[in-house]
C-alpha atoms as a PDB file:
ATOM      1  CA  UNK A   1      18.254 -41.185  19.566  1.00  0.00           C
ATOM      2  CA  UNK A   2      18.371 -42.925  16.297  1.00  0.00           C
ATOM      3  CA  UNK A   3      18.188 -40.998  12.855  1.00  0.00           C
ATOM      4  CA  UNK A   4      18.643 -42.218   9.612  1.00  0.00           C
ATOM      5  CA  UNK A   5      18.631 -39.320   7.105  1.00  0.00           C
ATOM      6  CA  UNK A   6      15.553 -40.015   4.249  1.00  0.00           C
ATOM      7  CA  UNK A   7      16.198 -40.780   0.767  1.00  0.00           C
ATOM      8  CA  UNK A   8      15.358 -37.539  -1.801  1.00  0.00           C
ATOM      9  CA  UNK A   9      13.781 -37.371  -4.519  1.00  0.00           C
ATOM     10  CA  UNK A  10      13.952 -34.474  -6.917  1.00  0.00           C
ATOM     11  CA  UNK A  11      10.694 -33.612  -9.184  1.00  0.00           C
ATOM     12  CA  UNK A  12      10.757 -32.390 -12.193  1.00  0.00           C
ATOM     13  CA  UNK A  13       7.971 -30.989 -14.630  1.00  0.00           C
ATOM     14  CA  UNK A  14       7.877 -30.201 -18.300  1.00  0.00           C
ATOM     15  CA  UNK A  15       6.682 -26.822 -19.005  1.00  0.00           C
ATOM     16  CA  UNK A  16       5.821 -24.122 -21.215  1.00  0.00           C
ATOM     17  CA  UNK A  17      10.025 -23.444 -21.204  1.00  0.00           C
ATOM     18  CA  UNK A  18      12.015 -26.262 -22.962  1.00  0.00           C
ATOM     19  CA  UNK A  19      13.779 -26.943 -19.879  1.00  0.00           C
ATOM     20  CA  UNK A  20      11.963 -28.662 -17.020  1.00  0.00           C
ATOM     21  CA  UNK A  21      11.741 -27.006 -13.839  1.00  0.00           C
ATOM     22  CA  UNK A  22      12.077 -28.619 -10.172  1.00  0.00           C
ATOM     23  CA  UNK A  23       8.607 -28.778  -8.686  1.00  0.00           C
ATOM     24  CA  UNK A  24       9.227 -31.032  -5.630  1.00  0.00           C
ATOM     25  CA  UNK A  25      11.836 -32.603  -2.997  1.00  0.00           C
ATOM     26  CA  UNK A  26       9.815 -35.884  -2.074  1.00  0.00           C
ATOM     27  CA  UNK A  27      11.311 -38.012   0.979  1.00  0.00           C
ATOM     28  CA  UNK A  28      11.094 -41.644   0.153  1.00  0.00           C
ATOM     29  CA  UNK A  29      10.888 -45.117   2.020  1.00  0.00           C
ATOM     30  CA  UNK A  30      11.318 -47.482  -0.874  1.00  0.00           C
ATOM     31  CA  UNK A  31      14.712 -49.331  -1.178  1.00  0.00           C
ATOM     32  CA  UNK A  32      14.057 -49.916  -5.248  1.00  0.00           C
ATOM     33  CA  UNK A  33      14.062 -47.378  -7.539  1.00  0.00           C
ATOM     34  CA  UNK A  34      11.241 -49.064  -9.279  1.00  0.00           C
ATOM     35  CA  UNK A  35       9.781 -48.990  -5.816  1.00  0.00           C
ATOM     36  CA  UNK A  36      10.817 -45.446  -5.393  1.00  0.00           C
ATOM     37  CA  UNK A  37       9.258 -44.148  -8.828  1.00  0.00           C
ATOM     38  CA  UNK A  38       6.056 -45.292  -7.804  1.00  0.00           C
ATOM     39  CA  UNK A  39       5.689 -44.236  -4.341  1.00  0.00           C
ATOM     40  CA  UNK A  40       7.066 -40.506  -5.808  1.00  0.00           C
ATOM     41  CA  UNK A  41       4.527 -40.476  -8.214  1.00  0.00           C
ATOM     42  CA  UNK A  42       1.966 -40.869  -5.973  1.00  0.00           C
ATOM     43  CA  UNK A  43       3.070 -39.118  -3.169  1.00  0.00           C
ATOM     44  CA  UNK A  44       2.957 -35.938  -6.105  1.00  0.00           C
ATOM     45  CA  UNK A  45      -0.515 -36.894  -7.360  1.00  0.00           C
ATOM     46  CA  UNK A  46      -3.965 -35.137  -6.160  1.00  0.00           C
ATOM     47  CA  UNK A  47      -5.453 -38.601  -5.235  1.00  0.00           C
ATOM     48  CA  UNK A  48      -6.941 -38.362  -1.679  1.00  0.00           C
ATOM     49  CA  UNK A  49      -5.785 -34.367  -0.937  1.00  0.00           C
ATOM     50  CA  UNK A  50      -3.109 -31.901  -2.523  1.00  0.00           C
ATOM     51  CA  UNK A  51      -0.167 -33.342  -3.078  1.00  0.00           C
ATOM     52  CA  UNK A  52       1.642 -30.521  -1.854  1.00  0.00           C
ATOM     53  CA  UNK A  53       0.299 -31.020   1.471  1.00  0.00           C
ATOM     54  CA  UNK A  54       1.921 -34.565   1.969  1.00  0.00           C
ATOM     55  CA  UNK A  55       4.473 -34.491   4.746  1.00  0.00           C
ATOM     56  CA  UNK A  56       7.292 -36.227   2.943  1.00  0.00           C
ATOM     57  CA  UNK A  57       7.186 -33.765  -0.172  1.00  0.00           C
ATOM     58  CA  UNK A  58       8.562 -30.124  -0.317  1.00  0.00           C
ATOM     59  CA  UNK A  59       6.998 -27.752  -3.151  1.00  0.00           C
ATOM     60  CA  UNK A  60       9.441 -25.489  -4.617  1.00  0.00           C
ATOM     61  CA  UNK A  61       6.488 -23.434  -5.766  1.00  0.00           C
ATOM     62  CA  UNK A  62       8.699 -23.400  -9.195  1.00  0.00           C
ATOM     63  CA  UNK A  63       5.606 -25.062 -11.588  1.00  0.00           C
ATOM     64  CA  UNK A  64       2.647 -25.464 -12.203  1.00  0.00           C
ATOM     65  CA  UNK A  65       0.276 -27.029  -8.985  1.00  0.00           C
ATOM     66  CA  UNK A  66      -0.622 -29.998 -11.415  1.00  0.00           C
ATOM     67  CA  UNK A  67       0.356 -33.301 -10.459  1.00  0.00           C
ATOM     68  CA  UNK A  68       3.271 -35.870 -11.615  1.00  0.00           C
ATOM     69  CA  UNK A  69       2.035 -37.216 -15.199  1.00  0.00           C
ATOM     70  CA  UNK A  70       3.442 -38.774 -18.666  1.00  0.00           C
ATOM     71  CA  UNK A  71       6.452 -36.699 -19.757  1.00  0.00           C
ATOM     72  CA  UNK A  72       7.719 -34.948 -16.115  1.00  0.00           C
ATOM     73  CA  UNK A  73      11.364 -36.777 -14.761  1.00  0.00           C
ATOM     74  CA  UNK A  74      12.118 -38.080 -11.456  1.00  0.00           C
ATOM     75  CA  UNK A  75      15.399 -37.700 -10.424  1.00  0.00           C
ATOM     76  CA  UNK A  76      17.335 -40.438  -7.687  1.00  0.00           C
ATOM     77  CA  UNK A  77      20.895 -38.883  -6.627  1.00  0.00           C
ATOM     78  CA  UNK A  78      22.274 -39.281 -10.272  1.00  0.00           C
ATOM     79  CA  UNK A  79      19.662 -41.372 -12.201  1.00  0.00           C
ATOM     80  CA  UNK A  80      17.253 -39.689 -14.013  1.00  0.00           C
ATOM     81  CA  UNK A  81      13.758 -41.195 -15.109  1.00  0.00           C
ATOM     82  CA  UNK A  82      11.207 -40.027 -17.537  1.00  0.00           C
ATOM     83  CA  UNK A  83       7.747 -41.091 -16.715  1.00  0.00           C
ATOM     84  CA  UNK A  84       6.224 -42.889 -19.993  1.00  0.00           C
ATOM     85  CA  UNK A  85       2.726 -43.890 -20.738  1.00  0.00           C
ATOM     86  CA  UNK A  86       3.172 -47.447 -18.754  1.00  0.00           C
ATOM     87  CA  UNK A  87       6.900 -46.897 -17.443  1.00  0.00           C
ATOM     88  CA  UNK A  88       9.706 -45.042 -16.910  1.00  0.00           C
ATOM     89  CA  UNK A  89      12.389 -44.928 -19.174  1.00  0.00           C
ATOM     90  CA  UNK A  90      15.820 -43.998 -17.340  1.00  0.00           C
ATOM     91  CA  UNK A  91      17.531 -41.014 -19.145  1.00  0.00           C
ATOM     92  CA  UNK A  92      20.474 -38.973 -18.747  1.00  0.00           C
ATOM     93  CA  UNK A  93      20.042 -35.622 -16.792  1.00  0.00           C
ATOM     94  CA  UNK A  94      21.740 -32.541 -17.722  1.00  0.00           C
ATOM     95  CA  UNK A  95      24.356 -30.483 -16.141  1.00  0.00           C
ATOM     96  CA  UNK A  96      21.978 -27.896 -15.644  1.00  0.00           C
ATOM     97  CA  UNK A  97      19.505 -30.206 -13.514  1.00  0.00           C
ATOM     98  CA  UNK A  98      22.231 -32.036 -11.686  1.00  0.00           C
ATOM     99  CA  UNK A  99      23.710 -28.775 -11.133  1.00  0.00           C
ATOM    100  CA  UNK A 100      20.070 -26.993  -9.550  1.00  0.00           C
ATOM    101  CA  UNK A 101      19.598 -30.384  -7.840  1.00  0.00           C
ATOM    102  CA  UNK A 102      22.982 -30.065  -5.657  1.00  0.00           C
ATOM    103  CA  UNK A 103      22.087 -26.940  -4.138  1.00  0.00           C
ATOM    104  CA  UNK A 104      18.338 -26.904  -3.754  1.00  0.00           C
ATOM    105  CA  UNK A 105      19.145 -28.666  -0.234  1.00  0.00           C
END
């Protein structure tokens, strides 16, 4: 039997706090991270059904049920990316997130 762990994603929201929270664990096919951004993005959007119903995504149940817009960060192993109007701008994530990323799994 053949299994190749998946590739996570962590999802983060901005919220009423100052500090964004982790919303998501997505499991990703894309080899890209521009690749990966988008397919994260829509696997957390309501587009055809709740996002949190998709089987490659794991709602912490931390946020808000709203989906992935401008403003909220995905996060790939140590690169951090903040979703912009047309793109994502890669940012650096703090020791708190890296920190509540190691040991959400």
């Amino acid at each position: 039997m053949n299994y190749e762990a998946p590739n996570i994603a962590f999802v983060w929201h901005e919220g009423v706090t100052k500090e964004p929270h982790l919303v998501a664990l997505v499991a990703y096919k894309a080899t890209t991270h521009a690749d990966a951004l988008e397919e994260c993005f829509a696997l957390t959007n309501h587009i055809d059904s709740d996002w949190r119903e998709n089987a490659r995504v794991i709602a912490t149940g931390l946020g808000l049920n709203r989906s992935t817009s401008v403003g909220d960060f995905i996060q790939l192993g140590l690169h951090l990316y903040r979703c912009d109007p047309e793109s994502w701008t890669h940012v650096a994530p703090t020791k708190w997130q890296l920190f509540k990323a190691l040991f959400v799994i």
